[in-house]
N, C-alpha and C. Protein backbone atom coordinates (compact mmCIF):
# COMPACT_ATOMS: atom_id res chain seq x y z
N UNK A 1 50.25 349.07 154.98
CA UNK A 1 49.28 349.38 153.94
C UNK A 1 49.95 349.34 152.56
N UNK A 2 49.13 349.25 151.58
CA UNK A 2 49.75 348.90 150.35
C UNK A 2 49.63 350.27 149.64
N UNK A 3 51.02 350.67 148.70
CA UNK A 3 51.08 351.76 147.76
C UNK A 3 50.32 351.48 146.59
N UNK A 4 49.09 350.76 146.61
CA UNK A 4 48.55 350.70 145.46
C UNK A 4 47.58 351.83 145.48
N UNK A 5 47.32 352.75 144.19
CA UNK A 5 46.28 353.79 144.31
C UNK A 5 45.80 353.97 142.97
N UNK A 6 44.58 354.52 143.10
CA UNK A 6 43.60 354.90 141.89
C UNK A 6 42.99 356.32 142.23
N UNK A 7 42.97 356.92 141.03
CA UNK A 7 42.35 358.56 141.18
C UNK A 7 40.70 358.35 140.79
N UNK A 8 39.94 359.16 141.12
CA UNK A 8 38.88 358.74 141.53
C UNK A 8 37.80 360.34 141.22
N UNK A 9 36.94 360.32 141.07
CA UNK A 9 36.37 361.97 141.19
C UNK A 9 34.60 361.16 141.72
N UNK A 10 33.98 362.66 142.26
CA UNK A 10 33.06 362.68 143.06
C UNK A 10 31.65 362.46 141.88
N UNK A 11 30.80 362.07 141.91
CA UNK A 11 29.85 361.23 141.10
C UNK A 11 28.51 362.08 141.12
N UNK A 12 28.28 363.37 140.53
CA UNK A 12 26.46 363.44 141.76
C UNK A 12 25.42 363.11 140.85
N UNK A 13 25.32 362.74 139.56
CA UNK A 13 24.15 361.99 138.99
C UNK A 13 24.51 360.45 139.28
N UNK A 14 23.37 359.86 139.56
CA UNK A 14 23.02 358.40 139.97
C UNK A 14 21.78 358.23 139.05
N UNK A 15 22.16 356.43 139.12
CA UNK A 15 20.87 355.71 138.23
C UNK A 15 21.30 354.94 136.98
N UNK A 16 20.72 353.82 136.34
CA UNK A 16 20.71 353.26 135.18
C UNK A 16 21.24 354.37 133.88
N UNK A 17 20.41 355.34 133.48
CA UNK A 17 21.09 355.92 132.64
C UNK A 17 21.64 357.04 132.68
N UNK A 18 21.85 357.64 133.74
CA UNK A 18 23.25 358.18 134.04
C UNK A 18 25.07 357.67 133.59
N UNK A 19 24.78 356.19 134.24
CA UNK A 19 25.81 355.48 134.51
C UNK A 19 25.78 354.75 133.03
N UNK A 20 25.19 354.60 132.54
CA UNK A 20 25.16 354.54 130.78
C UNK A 20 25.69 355.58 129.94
N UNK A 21 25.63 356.90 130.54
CA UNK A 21 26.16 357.75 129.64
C UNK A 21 27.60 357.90 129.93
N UNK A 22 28.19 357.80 131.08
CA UNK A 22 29.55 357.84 131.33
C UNK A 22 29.64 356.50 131.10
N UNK A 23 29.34 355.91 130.94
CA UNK A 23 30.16 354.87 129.98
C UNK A 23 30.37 354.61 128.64
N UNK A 24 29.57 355.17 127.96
CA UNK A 24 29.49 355.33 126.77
C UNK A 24 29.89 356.44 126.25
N UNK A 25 29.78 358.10 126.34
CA UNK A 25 29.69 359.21 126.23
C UNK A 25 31.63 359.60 126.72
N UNK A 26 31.49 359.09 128.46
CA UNK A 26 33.08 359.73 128.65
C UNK A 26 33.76 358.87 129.39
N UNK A 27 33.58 357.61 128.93
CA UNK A 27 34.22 356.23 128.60
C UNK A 27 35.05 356.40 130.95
N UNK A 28 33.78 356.36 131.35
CA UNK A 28 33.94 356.32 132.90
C UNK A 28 33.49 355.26 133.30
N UNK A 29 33.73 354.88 134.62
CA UNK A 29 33.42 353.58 135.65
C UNK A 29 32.86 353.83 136.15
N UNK A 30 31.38 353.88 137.06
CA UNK A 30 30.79 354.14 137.87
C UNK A 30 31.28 353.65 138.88
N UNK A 31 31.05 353.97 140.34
CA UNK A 31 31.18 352.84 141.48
C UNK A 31 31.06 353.53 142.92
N UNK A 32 31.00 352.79 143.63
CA UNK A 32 30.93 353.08 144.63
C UNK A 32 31.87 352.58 146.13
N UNK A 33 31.72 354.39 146.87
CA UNK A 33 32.54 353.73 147.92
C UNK A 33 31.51 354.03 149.19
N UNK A 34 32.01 352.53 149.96
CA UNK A 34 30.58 351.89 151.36
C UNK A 34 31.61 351.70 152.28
N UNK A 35 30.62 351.46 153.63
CA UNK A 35 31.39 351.22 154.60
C UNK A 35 31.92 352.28 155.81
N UNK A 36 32.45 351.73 156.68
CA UNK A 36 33.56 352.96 157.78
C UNK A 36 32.39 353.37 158.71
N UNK A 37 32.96 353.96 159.76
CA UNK A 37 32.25 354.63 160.46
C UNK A 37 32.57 356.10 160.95
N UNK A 38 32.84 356.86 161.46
CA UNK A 38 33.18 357.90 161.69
C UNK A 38 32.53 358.73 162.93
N UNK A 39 32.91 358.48 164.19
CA UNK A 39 32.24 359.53 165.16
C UNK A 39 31.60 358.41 166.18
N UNK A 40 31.60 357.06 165.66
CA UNK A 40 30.57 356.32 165.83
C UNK A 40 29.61 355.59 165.05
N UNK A 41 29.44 356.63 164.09
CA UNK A 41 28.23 356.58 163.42
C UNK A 41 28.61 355.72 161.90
N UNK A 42 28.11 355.40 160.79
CA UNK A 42 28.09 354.55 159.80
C UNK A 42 28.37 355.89 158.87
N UNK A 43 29.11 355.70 158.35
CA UNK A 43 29.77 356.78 157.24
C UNK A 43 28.19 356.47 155.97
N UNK A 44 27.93 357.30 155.33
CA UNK A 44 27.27 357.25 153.97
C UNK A 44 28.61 356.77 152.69
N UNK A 45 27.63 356.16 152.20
CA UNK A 45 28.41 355.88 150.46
C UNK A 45 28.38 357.04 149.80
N UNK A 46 29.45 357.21 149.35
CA UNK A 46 30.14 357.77 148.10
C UNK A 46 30.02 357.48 146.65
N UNK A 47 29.36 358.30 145.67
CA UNK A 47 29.28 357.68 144.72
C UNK A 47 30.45 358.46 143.73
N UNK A 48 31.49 357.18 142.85
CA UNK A 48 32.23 358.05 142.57
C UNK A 48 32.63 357.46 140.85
N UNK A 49 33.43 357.76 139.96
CA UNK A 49 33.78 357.25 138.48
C UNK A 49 35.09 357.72 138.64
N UNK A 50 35.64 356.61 137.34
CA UNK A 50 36.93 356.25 137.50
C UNK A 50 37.13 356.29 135.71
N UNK A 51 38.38 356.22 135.53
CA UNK A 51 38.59 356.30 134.02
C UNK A 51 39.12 354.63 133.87
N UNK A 52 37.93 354.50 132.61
CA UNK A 52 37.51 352.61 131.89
C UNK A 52 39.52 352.74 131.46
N UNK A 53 39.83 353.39 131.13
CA UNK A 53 41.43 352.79 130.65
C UNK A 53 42.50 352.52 131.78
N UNK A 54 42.19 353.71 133.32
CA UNK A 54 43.34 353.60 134.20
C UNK A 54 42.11 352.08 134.93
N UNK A 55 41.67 352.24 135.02
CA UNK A 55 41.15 351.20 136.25
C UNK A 55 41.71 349.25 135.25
N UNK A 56 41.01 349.58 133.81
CA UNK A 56 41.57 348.33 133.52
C UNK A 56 43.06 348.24 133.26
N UNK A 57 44.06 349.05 132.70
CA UNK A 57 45.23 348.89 133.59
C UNK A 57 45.84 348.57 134.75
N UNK A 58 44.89 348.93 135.86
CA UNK A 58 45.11 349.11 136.92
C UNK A 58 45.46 347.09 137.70
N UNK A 59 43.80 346.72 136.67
CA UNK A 59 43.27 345.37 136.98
C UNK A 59 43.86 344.32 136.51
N UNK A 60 45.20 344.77 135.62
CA UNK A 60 46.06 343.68 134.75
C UNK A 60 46.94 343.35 136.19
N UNK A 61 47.04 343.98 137.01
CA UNK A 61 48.02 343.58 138.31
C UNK A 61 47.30 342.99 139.11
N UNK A 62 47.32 341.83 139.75
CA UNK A 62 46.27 340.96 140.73
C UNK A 62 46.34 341.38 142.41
N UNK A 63 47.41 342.54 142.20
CA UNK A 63 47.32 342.69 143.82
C UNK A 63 45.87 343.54 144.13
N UNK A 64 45.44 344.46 142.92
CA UNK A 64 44.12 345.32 143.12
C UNK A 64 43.14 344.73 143.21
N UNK A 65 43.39 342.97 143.12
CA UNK A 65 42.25 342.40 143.80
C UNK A 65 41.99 341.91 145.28
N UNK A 66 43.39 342.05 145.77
CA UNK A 66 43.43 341.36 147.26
C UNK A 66 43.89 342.41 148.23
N UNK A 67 44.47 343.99 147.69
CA UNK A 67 45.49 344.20 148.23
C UNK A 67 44.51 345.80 149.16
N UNK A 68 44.87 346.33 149.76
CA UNK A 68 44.04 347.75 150.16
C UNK A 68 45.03 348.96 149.00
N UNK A 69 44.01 349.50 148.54
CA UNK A 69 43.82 350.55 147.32
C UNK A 69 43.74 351.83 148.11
N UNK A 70 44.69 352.70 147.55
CA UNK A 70 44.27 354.47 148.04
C UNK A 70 43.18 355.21 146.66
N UNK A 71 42.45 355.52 146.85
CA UNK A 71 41.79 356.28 146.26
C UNK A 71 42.09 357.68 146.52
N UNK A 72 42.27 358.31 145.27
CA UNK A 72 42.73 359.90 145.87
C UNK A 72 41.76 360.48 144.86
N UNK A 73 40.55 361.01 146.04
CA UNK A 73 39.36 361.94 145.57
C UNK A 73 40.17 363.75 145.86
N UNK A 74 40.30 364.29 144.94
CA UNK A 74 41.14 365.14 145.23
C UNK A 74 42.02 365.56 145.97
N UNK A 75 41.82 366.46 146.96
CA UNK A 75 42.99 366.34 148.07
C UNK A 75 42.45 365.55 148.99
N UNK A 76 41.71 364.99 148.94
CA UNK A 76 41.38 363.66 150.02
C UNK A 76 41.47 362.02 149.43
N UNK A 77 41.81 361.57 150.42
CA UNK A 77 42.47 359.81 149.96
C UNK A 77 41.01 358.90 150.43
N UNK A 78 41.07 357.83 149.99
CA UNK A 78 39.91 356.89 151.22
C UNK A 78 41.05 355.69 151.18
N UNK A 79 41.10 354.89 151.95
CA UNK A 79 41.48 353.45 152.17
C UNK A 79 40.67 352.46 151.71
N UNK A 80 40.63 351.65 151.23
CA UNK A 80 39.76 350.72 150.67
C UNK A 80 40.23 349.30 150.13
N UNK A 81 39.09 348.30 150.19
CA UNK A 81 39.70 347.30 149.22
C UNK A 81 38.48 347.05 148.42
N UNK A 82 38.36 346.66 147.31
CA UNK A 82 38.09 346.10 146.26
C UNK A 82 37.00 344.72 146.51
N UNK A 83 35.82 345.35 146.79
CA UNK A 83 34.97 343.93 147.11
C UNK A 83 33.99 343.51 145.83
N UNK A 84 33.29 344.29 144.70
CA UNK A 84 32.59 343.76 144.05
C UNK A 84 32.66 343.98 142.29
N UNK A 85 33.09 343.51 141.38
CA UNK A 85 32.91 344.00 140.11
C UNK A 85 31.58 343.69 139.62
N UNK A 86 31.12 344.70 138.55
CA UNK A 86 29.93 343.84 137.32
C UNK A 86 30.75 344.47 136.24
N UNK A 87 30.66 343.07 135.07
CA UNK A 87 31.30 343.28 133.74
C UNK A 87 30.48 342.97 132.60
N UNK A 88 30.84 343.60 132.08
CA UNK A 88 29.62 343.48 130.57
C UNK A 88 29.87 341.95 130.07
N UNK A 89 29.31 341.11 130.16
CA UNK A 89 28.76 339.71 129.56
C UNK A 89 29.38 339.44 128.48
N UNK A 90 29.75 340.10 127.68
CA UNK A 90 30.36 339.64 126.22
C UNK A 90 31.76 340.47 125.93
N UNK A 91 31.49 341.78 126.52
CA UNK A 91 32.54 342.77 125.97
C UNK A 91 34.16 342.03 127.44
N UNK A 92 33.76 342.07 128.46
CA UNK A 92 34.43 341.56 129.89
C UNK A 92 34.98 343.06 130.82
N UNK A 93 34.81 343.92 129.91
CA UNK A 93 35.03 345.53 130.41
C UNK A 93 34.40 345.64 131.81
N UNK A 94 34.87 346.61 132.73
CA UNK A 94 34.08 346.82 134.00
C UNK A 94 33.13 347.44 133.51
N UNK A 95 31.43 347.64 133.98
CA UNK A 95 30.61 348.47 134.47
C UNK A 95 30.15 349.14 135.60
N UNK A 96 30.76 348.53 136.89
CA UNK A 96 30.33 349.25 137.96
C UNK A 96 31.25 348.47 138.94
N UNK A 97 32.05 349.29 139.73
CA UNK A 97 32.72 348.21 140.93
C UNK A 97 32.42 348.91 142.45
N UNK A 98 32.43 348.36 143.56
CA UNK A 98 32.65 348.60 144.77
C UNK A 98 33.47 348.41 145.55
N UNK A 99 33.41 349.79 146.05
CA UNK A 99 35.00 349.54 147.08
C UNK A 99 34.57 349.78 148.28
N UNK A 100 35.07 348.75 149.44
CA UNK A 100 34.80 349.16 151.26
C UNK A 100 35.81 349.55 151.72
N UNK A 101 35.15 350.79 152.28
CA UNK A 101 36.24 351.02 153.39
C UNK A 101 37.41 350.68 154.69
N UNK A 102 38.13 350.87 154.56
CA UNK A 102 39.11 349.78 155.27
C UNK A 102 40.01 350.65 156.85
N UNK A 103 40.26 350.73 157.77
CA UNK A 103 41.19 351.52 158.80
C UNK A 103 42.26 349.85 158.66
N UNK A 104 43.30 350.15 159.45
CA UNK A 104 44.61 348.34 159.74
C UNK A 104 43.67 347.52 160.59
N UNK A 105 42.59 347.75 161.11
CA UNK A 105 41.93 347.43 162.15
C UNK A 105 40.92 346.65 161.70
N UNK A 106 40.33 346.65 160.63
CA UNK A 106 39.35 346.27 159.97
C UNK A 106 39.75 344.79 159.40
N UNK A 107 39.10 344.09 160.26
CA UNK A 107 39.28 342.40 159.89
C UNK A 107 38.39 341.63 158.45
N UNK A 108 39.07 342.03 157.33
CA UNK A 108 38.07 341.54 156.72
C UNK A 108 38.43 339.72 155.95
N UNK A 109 37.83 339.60 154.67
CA UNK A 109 38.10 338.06 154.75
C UNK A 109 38.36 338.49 153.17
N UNK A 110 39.91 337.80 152.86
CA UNK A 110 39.62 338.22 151.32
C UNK A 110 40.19 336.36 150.71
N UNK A 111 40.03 337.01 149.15
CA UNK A 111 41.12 335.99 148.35
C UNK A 111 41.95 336.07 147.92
N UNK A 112 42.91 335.55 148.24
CA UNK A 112 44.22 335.45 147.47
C UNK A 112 45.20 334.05 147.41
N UNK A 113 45.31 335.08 145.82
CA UNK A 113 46.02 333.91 144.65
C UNK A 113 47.37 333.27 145.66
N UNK A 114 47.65 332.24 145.21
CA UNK A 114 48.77 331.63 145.44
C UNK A 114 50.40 331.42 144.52
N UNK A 115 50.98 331.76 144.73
CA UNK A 115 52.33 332.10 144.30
C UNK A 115 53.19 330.46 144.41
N UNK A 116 53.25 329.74 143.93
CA UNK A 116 54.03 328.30 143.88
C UNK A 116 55.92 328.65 143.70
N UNK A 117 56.48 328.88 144.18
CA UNK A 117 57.80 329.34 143.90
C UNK A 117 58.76 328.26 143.65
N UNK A 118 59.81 328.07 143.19
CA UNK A 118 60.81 326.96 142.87
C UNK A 118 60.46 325.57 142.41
N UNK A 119 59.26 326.02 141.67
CA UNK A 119 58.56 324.69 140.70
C UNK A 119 60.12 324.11 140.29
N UNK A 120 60.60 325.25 139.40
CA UNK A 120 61.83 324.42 138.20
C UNK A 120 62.85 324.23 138.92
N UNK A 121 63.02 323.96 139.66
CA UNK A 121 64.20 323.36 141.06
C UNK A 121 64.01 322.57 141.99
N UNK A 122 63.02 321.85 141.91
CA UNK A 122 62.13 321.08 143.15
C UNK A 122 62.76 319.73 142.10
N UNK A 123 63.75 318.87 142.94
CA UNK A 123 63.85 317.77 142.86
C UNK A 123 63.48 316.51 142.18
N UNK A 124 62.08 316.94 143.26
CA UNK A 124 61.04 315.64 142.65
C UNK A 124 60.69 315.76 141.16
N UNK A 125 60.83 316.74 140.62
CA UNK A 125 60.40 317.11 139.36
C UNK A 125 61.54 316.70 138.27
N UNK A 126 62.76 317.44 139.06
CA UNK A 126 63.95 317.48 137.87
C UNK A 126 64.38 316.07 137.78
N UNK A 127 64.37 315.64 139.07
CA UNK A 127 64.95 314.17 139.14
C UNK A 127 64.31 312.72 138.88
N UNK A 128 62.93 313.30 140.26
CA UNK A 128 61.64 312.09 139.88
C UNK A 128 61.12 312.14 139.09
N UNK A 129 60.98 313.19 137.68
CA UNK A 129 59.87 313.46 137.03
C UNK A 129 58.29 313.32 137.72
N UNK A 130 58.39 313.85 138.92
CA UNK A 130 57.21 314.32 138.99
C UNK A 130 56.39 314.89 138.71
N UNK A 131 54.69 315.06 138.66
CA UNK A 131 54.01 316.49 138.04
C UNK A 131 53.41 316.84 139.19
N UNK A 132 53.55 318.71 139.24
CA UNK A 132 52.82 319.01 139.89
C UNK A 132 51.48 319.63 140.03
N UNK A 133 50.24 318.98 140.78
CA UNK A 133 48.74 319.07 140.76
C UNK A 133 48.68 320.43 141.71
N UNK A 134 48.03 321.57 141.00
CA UNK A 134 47.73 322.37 142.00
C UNK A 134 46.18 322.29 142.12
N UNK A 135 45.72 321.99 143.35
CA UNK A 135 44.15 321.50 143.60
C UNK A 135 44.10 323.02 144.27
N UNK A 136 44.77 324.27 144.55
CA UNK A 136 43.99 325.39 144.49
C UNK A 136 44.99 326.64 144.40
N UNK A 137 44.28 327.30 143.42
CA UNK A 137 45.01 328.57 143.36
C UNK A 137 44.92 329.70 144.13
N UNK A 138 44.22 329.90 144.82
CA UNK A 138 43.91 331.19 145.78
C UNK A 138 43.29 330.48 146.72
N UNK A 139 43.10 331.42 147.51
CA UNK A 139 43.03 330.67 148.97
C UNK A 139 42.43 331.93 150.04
N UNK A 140 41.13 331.43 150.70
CA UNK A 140 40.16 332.65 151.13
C UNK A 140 41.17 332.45 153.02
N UNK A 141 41.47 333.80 153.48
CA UNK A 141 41.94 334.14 154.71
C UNK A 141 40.89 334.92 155.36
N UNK A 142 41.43 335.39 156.49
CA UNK A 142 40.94 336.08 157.45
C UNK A 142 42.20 336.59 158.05
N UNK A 143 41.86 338.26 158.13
CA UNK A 143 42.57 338.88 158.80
C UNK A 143 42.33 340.31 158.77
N UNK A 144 43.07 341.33 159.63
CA UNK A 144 43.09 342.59 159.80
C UNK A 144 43.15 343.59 158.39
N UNK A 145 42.70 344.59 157.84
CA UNK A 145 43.35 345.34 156.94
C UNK A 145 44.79 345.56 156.45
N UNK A 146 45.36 345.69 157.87
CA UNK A 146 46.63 346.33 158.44
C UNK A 146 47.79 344.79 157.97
N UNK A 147 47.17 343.96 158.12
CA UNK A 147 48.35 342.37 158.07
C UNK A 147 48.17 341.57 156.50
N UNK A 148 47.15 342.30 156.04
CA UNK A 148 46.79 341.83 154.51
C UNK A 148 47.93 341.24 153.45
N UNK A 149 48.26 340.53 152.97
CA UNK A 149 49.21 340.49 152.00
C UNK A 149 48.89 340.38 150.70
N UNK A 150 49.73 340.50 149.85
CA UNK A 150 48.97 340.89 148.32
C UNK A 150 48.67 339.54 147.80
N UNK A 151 49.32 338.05 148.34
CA UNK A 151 49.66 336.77 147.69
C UNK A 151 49.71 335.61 148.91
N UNK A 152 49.55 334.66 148.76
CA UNK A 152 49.87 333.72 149.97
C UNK A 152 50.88 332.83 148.55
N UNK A 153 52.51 332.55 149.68
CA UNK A 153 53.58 331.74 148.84
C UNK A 153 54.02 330.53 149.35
N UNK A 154 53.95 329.82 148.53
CA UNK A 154 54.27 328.00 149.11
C UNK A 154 55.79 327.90 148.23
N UNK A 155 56.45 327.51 148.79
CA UNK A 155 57.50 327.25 148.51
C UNK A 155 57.86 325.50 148.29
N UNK A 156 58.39 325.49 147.27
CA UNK A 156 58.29 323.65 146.53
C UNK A 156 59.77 323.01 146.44
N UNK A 157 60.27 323.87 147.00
CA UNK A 157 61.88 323.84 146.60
C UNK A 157 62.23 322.19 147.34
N UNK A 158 62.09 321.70 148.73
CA UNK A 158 61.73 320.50 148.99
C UNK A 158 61.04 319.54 148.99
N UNK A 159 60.18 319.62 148.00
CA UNK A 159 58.68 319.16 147.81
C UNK A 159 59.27 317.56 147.30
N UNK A 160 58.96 316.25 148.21
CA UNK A 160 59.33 315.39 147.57
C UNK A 160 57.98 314.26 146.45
N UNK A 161 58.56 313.63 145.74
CA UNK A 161 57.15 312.53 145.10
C UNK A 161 56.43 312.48 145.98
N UNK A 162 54.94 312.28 146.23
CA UNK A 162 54.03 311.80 146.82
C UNK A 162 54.33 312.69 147.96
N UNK A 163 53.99 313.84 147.79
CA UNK A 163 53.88 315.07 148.94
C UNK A 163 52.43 315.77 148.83
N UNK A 164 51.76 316.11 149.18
CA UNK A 164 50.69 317.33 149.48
C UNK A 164 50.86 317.71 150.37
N UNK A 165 50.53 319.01 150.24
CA UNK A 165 50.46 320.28 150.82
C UNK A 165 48.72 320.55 151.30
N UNK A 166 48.58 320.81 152.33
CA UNK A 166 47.18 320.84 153.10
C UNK A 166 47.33 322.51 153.53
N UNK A 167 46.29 323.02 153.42
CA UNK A 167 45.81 324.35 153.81
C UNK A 167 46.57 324.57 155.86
N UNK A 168 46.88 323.36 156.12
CA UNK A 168 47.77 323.49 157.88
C UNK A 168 49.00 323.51 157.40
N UNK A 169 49.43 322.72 156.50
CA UNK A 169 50.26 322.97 156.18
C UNK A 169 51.37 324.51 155.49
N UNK A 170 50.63 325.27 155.51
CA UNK A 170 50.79 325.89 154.68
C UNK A 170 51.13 327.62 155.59
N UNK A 171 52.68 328.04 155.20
CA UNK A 171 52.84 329.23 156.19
C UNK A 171 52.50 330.42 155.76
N UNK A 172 51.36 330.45 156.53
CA UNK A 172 50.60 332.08 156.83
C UNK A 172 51.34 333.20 156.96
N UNK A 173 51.64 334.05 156.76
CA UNK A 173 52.03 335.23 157.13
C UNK A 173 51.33 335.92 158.80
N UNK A 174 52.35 336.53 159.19
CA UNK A 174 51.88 336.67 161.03
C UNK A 174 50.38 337.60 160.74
N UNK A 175 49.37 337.02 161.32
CA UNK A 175 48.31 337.72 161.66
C UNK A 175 47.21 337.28 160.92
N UNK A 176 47.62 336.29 159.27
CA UNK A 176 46.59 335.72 158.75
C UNK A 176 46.65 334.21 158.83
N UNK A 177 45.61 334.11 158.94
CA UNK A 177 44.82 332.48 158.90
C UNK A 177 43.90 331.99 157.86
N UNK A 178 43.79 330.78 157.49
CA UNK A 178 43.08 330.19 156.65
C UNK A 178 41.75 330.84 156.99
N UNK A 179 40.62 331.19 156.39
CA UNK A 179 38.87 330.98 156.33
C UNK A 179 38.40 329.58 157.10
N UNK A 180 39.32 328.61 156.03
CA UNK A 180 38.54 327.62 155.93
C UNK A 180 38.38 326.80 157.47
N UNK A 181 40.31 327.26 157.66
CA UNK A 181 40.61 326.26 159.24
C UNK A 181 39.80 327.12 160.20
N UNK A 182 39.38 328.20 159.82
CA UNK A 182 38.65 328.73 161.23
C UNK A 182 37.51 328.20 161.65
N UNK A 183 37.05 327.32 160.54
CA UNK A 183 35.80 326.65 160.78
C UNK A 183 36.22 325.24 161.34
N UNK A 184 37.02 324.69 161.48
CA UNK A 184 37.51 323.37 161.90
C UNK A 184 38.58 322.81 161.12
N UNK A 185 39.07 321.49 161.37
CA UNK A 185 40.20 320.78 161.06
C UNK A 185 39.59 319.92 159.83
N UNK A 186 38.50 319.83 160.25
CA UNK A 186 37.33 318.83 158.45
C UNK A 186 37.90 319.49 157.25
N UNK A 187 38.14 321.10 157.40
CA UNK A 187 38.02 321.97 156.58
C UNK A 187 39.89 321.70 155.44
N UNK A 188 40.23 321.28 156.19
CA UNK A 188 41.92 321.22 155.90
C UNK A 188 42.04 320.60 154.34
N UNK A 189 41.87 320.90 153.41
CA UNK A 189 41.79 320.97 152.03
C UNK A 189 43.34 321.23 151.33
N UNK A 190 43.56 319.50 150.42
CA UNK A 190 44.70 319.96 149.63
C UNK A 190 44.83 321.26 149.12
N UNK A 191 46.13 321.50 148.83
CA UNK A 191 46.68 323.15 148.09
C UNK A 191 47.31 322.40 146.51
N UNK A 192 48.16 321.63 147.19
CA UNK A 192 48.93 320.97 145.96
C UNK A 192 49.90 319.81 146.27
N UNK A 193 50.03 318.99 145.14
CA UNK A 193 50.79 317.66 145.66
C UNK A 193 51.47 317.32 144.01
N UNK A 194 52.07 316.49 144.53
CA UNK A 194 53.55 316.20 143.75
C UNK A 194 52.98 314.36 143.24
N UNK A 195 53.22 314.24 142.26
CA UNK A 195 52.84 312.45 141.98
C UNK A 195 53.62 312.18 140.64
N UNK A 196 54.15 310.85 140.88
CA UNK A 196 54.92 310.28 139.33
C UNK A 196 53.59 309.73 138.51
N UNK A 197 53.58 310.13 137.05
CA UNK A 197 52.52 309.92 136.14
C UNK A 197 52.74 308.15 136.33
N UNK A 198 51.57 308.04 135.93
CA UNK A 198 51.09 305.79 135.70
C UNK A 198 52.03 306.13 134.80
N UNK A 199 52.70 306.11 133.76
CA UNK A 199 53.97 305.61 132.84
C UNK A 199 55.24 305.37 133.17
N UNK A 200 55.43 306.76 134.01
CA UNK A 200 57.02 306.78 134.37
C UNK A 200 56.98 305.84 135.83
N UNK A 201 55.67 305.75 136.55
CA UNK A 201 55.38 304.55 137.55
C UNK A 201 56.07 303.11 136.96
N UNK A 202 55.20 303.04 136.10
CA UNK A 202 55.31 301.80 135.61
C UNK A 202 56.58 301.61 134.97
N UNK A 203 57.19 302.04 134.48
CA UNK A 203 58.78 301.94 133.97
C UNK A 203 59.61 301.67 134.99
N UNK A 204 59.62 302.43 136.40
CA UNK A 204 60.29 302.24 137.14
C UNK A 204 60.43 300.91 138.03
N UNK A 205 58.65 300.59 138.12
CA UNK A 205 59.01 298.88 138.24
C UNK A 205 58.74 298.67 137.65
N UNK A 206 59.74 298.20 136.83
CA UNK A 206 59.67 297.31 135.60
C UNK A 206 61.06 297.24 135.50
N UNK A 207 62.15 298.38 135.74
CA UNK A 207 63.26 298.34 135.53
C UNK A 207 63.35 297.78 137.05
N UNK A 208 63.11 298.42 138.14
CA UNK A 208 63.25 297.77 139.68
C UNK A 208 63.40 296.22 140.10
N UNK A 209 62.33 295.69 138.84
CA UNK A 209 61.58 293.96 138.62
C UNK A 209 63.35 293.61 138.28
N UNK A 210 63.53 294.07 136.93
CA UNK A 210 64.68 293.35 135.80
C UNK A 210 65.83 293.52 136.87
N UNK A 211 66.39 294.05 137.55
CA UNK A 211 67.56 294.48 138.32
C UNK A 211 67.17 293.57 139.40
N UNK A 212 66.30 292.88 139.50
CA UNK A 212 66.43 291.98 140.80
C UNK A 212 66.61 290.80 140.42
């Protein structure tokens, strides 16, 4: 589970302008926590506010978008991840977010960003002048609560000219899998690929031509 956490307090007015006045009045987040079961039975939502300065601090780090969050409602914690924002249209501030409840057990499907590592050491680049195309930055999985990772990392360090990288290609961490491949092999979608620009192409035969 991840040490990421947010403090949190218990909410008991609900509604449009309620949730207008703590935002305006004592500069709070509304939101809510859904989900879990307990006994058997379907836990009730929680309605709870958060402080507009720790939460957007909180949101400058990208793991609080992929990663499971402790909420600590006083002396009680919840587990959770981070499933829905609404943001004010012009200002980009949160107005209301939702969080689901999570146990390690809980298979859910998230997104996460992609981490490209040893761009400025990859060969093809320093040597071939290659560029590299990233055709996707995050990348939707499937997996347990418990096996979650904050990032999926491709490593480029051997990456030669005229390489892509395909979503099979690409090493999962134990317990997560692509979204996409779970639906089939159709699904297998570049990540990123390596190509010499038409100029430095063309220079090279051209010098290749003269040397023969």
């Amino acid at each position: 589970m991840s040490d990421l956490s947010l403090n949190v307090e218990l909410r008991e007015v609900v509604g449009k302008g309620a949730s207008r006045r703590l935002r305006r009045l004592e500069n709070l987040v509304p939101a809510i926590i859904y989900g879990g079961k307990s006994g058997g039975n379907a836990r009730k939502p929680t309605n709870i506010t958060l402080k507009a300065n720790e939460l957007k601090k909180a949101l400058e780090n990208e793991a609080y978008y992929s990663s499971i969050i402790t909420l600590n409602i006083g002396e009680k914690t919840e587990q959770v991840v981070l499933k829905d924002m609404q943001r004010h249209p012009a200002r980009d501030h949160v107005m209301h977010a939702d969080f689901l409840r999570v146990s390690k057990s809980t298979i859910l499907k998230s997104h996460l960003p992609v981490h490209f590592i040893n761009e400025d050491i990859c060969p093809a680049v320093k040597v071939g002048g290659a560029k590299i195309n990233h055709q996707m930055t995050s990348i939707d999985v499937i997996c347990a609560a418990g096996d979650l990772p904050q990032f999926i990392e491709i490593d480029l360090a051997e990456a030669e000219v005229g390489t892509t990288i395909h979503l099979s290609d690409v090493k999962f961490p134990k317990g997560v899998q692509s979204l996409a491949l779970s639906h089939g092999p159709d699904h297998d979608t570049a990540v990123v690929s390596l190509f010499t620009p038409k100029g430095v192409a063309e220079d090279e035969e051209a010098g290749e031509a003269a040397a023969e």
